[in-house]
C-alpha atoms as a PDB file:
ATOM      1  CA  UNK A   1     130.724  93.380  41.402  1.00  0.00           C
ATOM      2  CA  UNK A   2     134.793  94.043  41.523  1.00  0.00           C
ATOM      3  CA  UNK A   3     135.663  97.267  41.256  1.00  0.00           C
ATOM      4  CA  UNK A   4     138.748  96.083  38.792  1.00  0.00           C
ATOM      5  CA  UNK A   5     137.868  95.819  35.186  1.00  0.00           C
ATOM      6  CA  UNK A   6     136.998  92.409  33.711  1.00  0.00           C
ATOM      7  CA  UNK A   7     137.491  91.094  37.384  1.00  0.00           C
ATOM      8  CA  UNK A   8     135.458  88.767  39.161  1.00  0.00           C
ATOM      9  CA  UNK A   9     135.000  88.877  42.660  1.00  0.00           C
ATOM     10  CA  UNK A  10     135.476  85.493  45.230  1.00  0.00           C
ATOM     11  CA  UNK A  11     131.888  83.764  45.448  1.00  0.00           C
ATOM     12  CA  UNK A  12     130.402  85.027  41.833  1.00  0.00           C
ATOM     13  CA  UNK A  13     129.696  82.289  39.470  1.00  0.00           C
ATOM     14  CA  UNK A  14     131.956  82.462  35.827  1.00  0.00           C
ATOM     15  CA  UNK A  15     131.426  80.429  33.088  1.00  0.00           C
ATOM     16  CA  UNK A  16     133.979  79.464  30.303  1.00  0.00           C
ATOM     17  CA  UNK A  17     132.515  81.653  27.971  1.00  0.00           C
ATOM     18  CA  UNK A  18     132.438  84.674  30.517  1.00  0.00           C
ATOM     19  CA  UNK A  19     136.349  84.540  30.972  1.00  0.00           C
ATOM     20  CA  UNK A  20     136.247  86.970  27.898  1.00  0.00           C
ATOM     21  CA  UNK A  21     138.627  86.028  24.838  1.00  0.00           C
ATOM     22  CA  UNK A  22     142.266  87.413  26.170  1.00  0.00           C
ATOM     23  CA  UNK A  23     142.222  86.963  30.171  1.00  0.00           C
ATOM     24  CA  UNK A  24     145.036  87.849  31.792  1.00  0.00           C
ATOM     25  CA  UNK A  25     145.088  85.696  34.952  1.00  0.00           C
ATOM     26  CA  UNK A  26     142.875  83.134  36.348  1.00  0.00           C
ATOM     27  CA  UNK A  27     142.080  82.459  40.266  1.00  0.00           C
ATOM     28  CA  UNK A  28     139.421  80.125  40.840  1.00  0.00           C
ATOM     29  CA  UNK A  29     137.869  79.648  44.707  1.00  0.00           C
ATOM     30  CA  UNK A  30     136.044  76.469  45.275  1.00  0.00           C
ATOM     31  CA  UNK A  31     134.357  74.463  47.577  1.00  0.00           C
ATOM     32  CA  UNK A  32     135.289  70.279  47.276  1.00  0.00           C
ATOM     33  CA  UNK A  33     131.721  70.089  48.123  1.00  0.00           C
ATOM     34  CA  UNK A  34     129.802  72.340  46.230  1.00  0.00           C
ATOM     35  CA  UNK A  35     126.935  70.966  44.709  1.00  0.00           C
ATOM     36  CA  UNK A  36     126.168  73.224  42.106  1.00  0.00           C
ATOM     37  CA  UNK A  37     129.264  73.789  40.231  1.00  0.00           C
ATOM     38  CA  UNK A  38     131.229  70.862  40.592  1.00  0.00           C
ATOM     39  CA  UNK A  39     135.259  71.813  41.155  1.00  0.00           C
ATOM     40  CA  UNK A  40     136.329  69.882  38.771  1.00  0.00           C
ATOM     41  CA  UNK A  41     134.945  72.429  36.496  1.00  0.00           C
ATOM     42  CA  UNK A  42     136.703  75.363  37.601  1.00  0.00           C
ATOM     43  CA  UNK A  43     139.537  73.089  37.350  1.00  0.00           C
ATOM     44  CA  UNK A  44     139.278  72.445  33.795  1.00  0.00           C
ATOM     45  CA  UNK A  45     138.721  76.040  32.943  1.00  0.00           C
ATOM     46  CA  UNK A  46     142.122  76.949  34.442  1.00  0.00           C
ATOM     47  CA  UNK A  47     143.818  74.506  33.085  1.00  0.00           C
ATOM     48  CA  UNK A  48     143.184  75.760  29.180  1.00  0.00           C
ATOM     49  CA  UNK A  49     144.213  79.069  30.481  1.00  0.00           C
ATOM     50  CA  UNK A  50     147.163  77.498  32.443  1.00  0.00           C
ATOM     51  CA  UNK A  51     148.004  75.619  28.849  1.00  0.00           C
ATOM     52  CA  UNK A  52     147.730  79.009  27.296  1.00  0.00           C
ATOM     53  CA  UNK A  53     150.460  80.296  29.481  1.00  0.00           C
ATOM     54  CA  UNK A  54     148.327  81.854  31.485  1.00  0.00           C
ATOM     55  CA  UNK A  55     149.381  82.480  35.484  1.00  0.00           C
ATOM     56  CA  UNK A  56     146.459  80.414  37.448  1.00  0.00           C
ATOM     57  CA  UNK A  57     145.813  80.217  41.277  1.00  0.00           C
ATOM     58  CA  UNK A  58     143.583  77.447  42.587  1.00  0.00           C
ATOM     59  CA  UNK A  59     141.992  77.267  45.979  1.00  0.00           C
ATOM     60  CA  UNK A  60     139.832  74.694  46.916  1.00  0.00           C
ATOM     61  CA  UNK A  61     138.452  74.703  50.464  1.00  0.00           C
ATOM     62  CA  UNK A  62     138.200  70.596  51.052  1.00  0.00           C
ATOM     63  CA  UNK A  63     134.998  71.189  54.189  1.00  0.00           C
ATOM     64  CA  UNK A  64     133.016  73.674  52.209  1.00  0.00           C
ATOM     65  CA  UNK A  65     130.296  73.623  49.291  1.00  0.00           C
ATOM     66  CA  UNK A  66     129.564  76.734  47.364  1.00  0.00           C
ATOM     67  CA  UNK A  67     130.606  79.497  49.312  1.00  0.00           C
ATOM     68  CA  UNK A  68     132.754  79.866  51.832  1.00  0.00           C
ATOM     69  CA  UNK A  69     130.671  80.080  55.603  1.00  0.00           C
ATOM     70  CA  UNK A  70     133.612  78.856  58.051  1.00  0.00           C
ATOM     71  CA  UNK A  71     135.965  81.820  59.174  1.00  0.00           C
ATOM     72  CA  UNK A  72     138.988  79.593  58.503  1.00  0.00           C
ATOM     73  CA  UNK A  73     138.234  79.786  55.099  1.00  0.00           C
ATOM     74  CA  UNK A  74     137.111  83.178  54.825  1.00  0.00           C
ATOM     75  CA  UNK A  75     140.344  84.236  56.301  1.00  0.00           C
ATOM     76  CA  UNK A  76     143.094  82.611  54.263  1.00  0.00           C
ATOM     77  CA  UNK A  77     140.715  83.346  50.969  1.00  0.00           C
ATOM     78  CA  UNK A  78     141.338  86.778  52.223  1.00  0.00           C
ATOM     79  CA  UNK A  79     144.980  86.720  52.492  1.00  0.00           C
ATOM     80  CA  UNK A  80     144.940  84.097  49.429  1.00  0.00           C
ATOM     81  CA  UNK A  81     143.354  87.003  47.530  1.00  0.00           C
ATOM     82  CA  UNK A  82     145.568  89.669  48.920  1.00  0.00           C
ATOM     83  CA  UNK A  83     148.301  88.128  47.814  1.00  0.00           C
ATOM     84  CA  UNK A  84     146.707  87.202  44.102  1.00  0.00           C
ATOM     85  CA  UNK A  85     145.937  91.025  43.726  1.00  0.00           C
ATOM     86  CA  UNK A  86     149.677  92.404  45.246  1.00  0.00           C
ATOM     87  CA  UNK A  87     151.326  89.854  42.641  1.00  0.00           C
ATOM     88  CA  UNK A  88     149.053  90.177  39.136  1.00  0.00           C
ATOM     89  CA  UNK A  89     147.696  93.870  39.553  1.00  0.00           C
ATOM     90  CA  UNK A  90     150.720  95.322  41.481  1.00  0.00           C
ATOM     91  CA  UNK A  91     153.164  93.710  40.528  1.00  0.00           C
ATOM     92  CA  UNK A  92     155.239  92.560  43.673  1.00  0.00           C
ATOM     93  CA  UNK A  93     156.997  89.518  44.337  1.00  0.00           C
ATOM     94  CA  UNK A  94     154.766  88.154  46.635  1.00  0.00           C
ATOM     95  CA  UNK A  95     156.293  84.410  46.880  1.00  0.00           C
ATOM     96  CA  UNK A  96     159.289  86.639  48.937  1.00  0.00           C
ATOM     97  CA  UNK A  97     156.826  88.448  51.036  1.00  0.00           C
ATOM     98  CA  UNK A  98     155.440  85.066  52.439  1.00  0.00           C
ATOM     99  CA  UNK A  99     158.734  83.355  53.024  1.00  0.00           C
END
């Protein structure tokens, strides 16, 4: 459970009708080869909020399924979700902190 309101943490499974009615921002972390939620799904879901002018992030792990077990992954979600958090709950310009 995320300690951030309304939040959902990396790894927990969200449904379209668990984004709530007003989300703020979307980040969705897949696996390519996840067999039981197909990333294509995840995809569509932030692309209503996307068309909704909602800020999305998208990460997709292309040698993973549902879950993310190799510590190449693990490590840039982390940073990936780092970054997501600095830039949509504190507010910093994070595309000038990477450069």
């Amino acid at each position: 459970m995320s300690a951030i309101p309304n939040a959902r943490v990396p790894g927990e499974d969200c449904t379209a009708e668990q984004l709530g009615e007003d989300p703020e921002t979307g980040f969705a972390v897949v696996g390519k080869n996840d067999p039981r939620v197909p990333w294509t799904e995840s995809r569509q879901m932030l692309d209503k909020l996307k068309g909704n002018g909602i800020p999305t992030w998208f990460l997709m792990a292309n040698d993973e399924g549902h879950g993310y077990a190799k510590k190449k992954n693990q490590d840039f979600l982390f940073y990936a979700t780092v970054m997501f958090v600095r830039q949509f709950l504190l507010g910093e310009n994070v595309s000038a902190a990477a450069k």
